[in-house]
PDB file of N, CA and C in Angstrom:
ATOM      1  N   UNK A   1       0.853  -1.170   0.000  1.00  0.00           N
ATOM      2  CA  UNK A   1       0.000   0.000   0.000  1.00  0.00           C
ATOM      3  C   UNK A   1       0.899   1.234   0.000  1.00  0.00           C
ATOM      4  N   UNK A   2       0.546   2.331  -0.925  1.00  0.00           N
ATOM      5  CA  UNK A   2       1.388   3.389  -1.054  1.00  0.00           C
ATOM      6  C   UNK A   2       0.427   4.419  -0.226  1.00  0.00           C
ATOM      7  N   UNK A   3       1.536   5.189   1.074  1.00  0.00           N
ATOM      8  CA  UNK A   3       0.736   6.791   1.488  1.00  0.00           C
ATOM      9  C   UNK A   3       0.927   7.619   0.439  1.00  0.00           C
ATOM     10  N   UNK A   4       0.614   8.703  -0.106  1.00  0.00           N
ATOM     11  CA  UNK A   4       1.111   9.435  -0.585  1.00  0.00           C
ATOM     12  C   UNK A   4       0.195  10.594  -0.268  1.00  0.00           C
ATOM     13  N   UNK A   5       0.423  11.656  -1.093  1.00  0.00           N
ATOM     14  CA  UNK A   5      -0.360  12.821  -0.861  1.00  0.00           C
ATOM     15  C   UNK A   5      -0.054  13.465  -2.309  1.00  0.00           C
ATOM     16  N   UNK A   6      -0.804  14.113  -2.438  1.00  0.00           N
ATOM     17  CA  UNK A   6      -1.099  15.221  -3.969  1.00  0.00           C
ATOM     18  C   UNK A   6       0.335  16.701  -4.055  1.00  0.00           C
ATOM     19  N   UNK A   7       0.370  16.580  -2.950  1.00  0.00           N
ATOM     20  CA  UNK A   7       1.092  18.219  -2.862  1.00  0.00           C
ATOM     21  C   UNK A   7       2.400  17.334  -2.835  1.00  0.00           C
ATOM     22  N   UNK A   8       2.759  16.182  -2.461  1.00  0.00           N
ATOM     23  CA  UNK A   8       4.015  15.369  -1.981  1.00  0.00           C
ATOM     24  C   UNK A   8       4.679  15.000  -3.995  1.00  0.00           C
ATOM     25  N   UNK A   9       5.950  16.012  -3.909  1.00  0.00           N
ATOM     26  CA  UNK A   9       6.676  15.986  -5.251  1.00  0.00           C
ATOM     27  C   UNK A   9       7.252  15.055  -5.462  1.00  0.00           C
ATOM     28  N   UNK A  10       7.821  14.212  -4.268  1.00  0.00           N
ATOM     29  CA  UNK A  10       8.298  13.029  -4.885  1.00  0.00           C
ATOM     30  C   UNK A  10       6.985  11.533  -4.982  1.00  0.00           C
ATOM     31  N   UNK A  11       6.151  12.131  -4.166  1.00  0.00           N
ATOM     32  CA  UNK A  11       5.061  11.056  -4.460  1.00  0.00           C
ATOM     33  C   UNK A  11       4.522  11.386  -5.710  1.00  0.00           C
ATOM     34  N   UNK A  12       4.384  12.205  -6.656  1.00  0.00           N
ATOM     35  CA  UNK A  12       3.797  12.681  -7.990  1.00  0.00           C
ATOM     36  C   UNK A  12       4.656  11.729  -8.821  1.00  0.00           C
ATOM     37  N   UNK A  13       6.190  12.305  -8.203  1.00  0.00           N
ATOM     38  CA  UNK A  13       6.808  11.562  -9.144  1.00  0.00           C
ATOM     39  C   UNK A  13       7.642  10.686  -9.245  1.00  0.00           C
ATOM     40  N   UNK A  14       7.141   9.715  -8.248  1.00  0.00           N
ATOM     41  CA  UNK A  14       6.962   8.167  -8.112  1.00  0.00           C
ATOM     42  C   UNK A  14       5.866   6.930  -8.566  1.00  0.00           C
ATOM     43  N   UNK A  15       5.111   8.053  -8.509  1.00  0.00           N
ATOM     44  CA  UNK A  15       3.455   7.605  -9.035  1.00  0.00           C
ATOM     45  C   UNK A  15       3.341   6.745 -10.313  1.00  0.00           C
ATOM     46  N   UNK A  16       3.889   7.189 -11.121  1.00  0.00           N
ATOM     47  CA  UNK A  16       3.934   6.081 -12.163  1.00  0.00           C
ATOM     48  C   UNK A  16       4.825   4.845 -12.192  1.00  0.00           C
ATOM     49  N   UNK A  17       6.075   5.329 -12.019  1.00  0.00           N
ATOM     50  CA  UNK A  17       7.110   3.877 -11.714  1.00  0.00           C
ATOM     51  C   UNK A  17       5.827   3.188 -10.282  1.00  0.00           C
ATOM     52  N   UNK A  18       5.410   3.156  -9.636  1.00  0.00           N
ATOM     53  CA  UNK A  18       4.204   2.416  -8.507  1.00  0.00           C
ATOM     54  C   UNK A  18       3.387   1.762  -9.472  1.00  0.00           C
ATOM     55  N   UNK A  19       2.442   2.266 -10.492  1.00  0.00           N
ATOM     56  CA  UNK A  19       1.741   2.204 -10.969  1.00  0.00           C
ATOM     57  C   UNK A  19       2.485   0.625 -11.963  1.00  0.00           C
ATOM     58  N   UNK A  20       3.355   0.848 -12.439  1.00  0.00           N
ATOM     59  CA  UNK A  20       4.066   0.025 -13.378  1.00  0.00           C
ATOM     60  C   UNK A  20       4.556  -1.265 -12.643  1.00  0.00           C
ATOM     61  N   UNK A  21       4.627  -1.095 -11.571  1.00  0.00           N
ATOM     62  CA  UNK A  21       4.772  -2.553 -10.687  1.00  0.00           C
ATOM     63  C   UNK A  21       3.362  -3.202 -10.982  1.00  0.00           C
ATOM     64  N   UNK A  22       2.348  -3.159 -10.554  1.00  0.00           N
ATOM     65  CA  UNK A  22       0.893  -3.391 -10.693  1.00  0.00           C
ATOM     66  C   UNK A  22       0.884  -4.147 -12.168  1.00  0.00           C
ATOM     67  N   UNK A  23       1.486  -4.027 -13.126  1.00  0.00           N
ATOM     68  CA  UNK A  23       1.531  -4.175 -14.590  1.00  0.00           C
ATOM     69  C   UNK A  23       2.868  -5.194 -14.701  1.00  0.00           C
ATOM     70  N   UNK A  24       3.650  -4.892 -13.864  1.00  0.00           N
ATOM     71  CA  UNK A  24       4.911  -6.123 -13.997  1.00  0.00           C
ATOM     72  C   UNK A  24       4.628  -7.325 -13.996  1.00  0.00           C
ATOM     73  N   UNK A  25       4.881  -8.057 -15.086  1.00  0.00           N
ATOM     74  CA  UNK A  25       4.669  -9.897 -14.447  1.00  0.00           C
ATOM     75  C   UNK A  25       5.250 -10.299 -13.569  1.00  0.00           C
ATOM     76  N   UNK A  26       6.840  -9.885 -13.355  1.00  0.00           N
ATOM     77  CA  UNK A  26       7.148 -10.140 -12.132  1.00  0.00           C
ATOM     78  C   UNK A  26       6.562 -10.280 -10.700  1.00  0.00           C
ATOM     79  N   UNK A  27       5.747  -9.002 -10.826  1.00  0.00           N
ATOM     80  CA  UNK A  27       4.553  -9.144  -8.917  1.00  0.00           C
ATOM     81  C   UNK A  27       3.329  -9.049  -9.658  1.00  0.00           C
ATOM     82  N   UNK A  28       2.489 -10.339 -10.771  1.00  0.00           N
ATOM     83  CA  UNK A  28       1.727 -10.798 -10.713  1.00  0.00           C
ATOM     84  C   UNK A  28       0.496 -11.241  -9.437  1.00  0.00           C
ATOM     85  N   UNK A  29       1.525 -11.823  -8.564  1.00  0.00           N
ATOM     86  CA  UNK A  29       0.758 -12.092  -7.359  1.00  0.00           C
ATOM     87  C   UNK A  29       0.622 -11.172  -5.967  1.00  0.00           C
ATOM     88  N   UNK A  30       1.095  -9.870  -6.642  1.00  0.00           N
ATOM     89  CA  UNK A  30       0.797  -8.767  -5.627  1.00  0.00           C
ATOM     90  C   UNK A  30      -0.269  -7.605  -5.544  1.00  0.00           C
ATOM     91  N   UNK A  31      -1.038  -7.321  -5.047  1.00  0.00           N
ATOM     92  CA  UNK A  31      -1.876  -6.722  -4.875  1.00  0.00           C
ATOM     93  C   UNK A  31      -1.211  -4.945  -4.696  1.00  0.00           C
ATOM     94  N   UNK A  32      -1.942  -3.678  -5.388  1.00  0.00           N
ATOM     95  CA  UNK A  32      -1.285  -2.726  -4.778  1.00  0.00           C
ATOM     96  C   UNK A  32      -2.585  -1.655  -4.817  1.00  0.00           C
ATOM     97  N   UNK A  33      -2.162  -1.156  -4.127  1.00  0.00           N
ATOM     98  CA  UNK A  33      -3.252   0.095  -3.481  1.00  0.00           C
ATOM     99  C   UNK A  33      -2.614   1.449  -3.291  1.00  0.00           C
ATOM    100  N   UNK A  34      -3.290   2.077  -3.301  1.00  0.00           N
ATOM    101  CA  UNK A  34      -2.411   3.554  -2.964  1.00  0.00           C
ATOM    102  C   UNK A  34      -3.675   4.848  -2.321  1.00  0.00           C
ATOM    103  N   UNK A  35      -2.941   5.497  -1.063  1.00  0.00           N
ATOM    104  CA  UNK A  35      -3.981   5.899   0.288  1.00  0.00           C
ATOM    105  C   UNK A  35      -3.387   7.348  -0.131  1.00  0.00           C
ATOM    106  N   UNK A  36      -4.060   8.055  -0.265  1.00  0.00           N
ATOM    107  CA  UNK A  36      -4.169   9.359  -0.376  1.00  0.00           C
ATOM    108  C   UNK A  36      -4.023  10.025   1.178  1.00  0.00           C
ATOM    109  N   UNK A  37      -3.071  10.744   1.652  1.00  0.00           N
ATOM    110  CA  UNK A  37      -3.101  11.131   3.293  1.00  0.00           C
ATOM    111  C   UNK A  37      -4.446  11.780   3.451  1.00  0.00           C
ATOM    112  N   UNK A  38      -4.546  12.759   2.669  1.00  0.00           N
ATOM    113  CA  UNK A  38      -5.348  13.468   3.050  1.00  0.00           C
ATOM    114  C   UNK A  38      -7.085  13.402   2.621  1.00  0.00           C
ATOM    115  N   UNK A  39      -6.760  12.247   1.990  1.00  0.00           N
ATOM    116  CA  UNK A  39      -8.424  11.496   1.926  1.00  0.00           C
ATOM    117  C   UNK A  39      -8.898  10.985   3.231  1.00  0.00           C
ATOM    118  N   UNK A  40      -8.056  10.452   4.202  1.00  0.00           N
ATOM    119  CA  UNK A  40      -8.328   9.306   5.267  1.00  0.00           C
ATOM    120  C   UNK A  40      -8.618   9.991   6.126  1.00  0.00           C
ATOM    121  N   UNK A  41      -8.881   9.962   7.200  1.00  0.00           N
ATOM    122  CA  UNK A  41      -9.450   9.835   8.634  1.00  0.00           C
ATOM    123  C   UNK A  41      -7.457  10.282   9.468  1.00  0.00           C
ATOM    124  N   UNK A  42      -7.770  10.701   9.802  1.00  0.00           N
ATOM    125  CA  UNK A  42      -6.071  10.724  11.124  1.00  0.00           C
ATOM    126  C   UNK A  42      -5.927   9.448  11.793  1.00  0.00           C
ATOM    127  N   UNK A  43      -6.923   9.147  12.429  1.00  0.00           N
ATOM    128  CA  UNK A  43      -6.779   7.624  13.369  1.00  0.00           C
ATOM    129  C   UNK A  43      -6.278   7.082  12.281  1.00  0.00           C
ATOM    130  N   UNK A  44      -6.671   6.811  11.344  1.00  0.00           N
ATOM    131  CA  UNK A  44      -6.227   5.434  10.624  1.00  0.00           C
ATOM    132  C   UNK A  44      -4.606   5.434  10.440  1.00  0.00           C
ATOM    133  N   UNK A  45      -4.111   6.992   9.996  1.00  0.00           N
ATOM    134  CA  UNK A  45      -2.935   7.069   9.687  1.00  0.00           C
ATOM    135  C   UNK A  45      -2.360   6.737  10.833  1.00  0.00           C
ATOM    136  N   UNK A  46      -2.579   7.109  12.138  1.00  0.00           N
ATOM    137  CA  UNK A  46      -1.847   6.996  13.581  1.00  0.00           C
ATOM    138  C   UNK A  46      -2.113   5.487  13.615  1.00  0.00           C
ATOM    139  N   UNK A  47      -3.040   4.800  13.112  1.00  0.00           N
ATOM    140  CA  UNK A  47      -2.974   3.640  13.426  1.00  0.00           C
ATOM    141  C   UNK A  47      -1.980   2.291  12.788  1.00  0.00           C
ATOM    142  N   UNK A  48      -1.501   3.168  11.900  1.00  0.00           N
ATOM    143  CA  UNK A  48      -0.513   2.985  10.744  1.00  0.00           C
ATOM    144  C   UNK A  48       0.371   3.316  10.624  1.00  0.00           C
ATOM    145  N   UNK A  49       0.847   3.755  11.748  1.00  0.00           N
ATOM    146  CA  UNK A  49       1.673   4.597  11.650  1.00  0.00           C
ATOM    147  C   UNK A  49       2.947   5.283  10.831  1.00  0.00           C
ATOM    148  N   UNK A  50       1.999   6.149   9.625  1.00  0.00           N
ATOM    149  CA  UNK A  50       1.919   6.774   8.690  1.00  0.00           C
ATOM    150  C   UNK A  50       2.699   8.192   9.256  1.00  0.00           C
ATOM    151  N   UNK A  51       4.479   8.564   9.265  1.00  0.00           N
ATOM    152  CA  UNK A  51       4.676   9.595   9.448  1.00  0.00           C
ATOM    153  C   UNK A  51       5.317  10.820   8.913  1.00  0.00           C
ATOM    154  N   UNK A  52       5.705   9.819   7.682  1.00  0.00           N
ATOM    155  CA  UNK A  52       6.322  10.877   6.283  1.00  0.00           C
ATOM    156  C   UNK A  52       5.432  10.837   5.227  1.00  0.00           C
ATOM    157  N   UNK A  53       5.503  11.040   3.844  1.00  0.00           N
ATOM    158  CA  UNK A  53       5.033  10.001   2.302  1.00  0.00           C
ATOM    159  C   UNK A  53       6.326  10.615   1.295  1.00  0.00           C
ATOM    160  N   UNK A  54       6.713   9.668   0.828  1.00  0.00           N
ATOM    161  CA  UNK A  54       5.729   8.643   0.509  1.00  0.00           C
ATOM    162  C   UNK A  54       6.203   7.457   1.528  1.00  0.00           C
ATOM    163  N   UNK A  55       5.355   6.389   1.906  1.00  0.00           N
ATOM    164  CA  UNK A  55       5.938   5.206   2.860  1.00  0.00           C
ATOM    165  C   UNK A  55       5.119   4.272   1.628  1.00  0.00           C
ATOM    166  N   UNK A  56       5.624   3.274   1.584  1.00  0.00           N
ATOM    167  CA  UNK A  56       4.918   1.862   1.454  1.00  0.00           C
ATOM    168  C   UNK A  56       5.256   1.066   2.646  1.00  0.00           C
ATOM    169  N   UNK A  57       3.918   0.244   2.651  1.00  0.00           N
ATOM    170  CA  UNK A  57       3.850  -1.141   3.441  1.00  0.00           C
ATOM    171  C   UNK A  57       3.507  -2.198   2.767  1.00  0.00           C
ATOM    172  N   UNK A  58       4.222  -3.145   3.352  1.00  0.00           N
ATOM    173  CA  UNK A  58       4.032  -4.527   2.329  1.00  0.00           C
ATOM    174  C   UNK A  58       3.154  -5.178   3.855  1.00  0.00           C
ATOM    175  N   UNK A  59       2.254  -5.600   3.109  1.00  0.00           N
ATOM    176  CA  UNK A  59       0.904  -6.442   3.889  1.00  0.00           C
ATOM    177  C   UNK A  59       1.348  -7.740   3.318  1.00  0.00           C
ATOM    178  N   UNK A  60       1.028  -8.825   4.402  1.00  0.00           N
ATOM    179  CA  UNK A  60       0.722 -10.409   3.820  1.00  0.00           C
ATOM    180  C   UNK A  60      -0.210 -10.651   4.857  1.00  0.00           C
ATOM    181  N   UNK A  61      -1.587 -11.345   4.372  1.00  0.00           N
ATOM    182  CA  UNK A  61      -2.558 -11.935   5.361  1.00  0.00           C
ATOM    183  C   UNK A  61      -2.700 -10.801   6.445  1.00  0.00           C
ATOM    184  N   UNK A  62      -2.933  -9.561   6.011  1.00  0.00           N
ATOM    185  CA  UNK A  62      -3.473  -8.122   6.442  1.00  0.00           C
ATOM    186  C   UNK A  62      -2.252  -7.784   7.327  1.00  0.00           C
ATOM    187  N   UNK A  63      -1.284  -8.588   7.455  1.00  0.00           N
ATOM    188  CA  UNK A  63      -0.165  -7.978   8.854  1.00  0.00           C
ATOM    189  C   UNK A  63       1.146  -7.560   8.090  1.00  0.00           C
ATOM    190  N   UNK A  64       1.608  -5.991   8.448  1.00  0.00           N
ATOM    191  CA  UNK A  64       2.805  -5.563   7.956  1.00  0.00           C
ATOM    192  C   UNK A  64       4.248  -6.498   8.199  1.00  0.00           C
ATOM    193  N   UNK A  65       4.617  -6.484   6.881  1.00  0.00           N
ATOM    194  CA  UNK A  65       6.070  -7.604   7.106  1.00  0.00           C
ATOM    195  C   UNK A  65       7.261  -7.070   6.473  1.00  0.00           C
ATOM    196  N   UNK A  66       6.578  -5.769   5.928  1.00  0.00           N
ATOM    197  CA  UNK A  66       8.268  -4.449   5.582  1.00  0.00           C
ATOM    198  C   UNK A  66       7.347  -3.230   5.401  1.00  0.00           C
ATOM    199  N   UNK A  67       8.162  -2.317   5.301  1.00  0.00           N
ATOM    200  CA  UNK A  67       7.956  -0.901   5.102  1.00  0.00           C
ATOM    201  C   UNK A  67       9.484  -0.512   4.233  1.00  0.00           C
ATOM    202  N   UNK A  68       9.095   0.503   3.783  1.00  0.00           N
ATOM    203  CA  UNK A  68       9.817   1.225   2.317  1.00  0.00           C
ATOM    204  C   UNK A  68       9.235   2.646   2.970  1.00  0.00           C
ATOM    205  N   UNK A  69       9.897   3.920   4.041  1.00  0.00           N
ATOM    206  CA  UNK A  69       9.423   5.282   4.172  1.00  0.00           C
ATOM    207  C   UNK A  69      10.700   5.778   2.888  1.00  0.00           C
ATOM    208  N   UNK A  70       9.873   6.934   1.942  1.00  0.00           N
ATOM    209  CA  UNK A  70      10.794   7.298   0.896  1.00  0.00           C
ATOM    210  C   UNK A  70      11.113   6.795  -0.221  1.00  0.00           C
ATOM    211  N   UNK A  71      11.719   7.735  -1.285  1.00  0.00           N
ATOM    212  CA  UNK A  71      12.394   7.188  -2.454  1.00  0.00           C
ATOM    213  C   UNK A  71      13.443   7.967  -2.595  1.00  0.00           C
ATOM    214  N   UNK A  72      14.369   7.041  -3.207  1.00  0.00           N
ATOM    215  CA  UNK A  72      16.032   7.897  -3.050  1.00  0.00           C
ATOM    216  C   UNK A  72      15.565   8.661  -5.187  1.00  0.00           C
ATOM    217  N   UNK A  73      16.666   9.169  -4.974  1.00  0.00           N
ATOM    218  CA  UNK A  73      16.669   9.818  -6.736  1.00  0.00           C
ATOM    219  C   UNK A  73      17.275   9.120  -7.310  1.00  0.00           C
ATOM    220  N   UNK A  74      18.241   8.309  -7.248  1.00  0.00           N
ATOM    221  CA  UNK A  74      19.086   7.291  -7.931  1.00  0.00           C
ATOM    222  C   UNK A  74      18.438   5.830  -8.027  1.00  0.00           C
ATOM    223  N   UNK A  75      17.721   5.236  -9.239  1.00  0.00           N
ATOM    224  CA  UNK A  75      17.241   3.636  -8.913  1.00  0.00           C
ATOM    225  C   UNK A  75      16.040   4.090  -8.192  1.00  0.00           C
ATOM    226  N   UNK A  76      15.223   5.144  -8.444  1.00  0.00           N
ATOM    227  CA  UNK A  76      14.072   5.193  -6.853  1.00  0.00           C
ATOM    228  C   UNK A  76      13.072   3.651  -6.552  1.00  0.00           C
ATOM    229  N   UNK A  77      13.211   3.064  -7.777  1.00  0.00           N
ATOM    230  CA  UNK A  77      12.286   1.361  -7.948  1.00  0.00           C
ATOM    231  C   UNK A  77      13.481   0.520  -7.181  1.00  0.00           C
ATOM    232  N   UNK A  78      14.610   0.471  -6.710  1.00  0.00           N
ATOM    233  CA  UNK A  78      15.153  -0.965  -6.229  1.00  0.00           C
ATOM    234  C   UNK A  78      14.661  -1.121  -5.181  1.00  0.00           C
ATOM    235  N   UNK A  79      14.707   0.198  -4.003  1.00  0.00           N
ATOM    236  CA  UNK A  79      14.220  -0.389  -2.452  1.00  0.00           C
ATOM    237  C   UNK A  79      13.289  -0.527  -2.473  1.00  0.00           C
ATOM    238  N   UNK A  80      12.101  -0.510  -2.967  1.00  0.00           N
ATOM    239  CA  UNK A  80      10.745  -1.221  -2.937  1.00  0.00           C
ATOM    240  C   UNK A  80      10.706  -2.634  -3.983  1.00  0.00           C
ATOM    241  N   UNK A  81      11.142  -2.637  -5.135  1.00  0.00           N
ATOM    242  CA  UNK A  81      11.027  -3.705  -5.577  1.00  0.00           C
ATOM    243  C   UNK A  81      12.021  -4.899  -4.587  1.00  0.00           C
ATOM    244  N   UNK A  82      13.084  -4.582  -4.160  1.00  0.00           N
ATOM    245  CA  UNK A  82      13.430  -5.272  -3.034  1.00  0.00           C
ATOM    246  C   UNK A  82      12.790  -5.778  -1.693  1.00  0.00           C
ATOM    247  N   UNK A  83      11.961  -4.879  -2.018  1.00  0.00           N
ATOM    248  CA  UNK A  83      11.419  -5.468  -0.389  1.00  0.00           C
ATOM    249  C   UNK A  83      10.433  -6.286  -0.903  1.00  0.00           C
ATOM    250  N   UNK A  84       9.554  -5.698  -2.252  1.00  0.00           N
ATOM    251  CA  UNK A  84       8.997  -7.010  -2.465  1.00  0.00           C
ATOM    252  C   UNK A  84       9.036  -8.283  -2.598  1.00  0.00           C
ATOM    253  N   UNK A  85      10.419  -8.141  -3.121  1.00  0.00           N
ATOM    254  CA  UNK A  85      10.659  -9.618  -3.687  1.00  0.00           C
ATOM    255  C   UNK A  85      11.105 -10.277  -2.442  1.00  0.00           C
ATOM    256  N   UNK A  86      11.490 -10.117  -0.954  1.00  0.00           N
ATOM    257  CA  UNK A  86      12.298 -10.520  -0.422  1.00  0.00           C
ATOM    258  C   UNK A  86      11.272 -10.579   1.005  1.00  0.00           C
ATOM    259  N   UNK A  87      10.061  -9.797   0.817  1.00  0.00           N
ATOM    260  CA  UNK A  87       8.926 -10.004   1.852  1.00  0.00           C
ATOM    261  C   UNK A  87       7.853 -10.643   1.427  1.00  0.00           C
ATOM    262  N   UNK A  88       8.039 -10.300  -0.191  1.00  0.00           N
ATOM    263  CA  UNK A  88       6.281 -11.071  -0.471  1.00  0.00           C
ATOM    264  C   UNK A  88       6.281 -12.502  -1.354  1.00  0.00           C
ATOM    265  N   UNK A  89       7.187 -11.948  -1.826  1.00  0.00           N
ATOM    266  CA  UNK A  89       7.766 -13.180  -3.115  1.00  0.00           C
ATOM    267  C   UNK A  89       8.794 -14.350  -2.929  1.00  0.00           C
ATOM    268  N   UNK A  90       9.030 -14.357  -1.591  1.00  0.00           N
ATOM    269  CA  UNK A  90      10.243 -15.735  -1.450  1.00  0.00           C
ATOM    270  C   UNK A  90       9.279 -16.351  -0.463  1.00  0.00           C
TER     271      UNK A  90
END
């Protein structure tokens, strides 16, 4: 699940490389979503504890088993495609 927010510049422009995982055969068997901060409720974010964006969380059987807070400018797809492959996919 991606936080992101509208005003958040590197979440704009991360947004598509995200989007293009969803479309990879590689994470065929991954599900992805993406939470708008400022659509939600606060509890939920505190309950999530949601404290930068962009963050991803990798869910399996609804329980967090990595987090990804950020994207670097160099490669910004390895540390998340890493965590996928290495939380959801092995």
């Amino acid at each position: 699940v991606s936080f992101s927010a509208s005003w958040c510049v590197p979440c704009v422009r991360f947004a598509p490389v995200y989007a293009a995982f969803a479309t990879n055969p590689e994470f065929s068997k991954v599900s992805f979503a993406t939470v708008d901060i400022d659509e939600v409720d606060d509890a939920i974010l505190d309950q999530v504890a949601i404290e930068t964006v962009p963050t991803f969380l990798l869910l399996r059987d609804g329980r967090e088993v990595s987090r990804v807070v950020g994207v670097t400018h160099k490669r910004p797809a390895s540390r998340l495609a890493s965590a996928i492959r290495k939380s959801l996919l092995s």
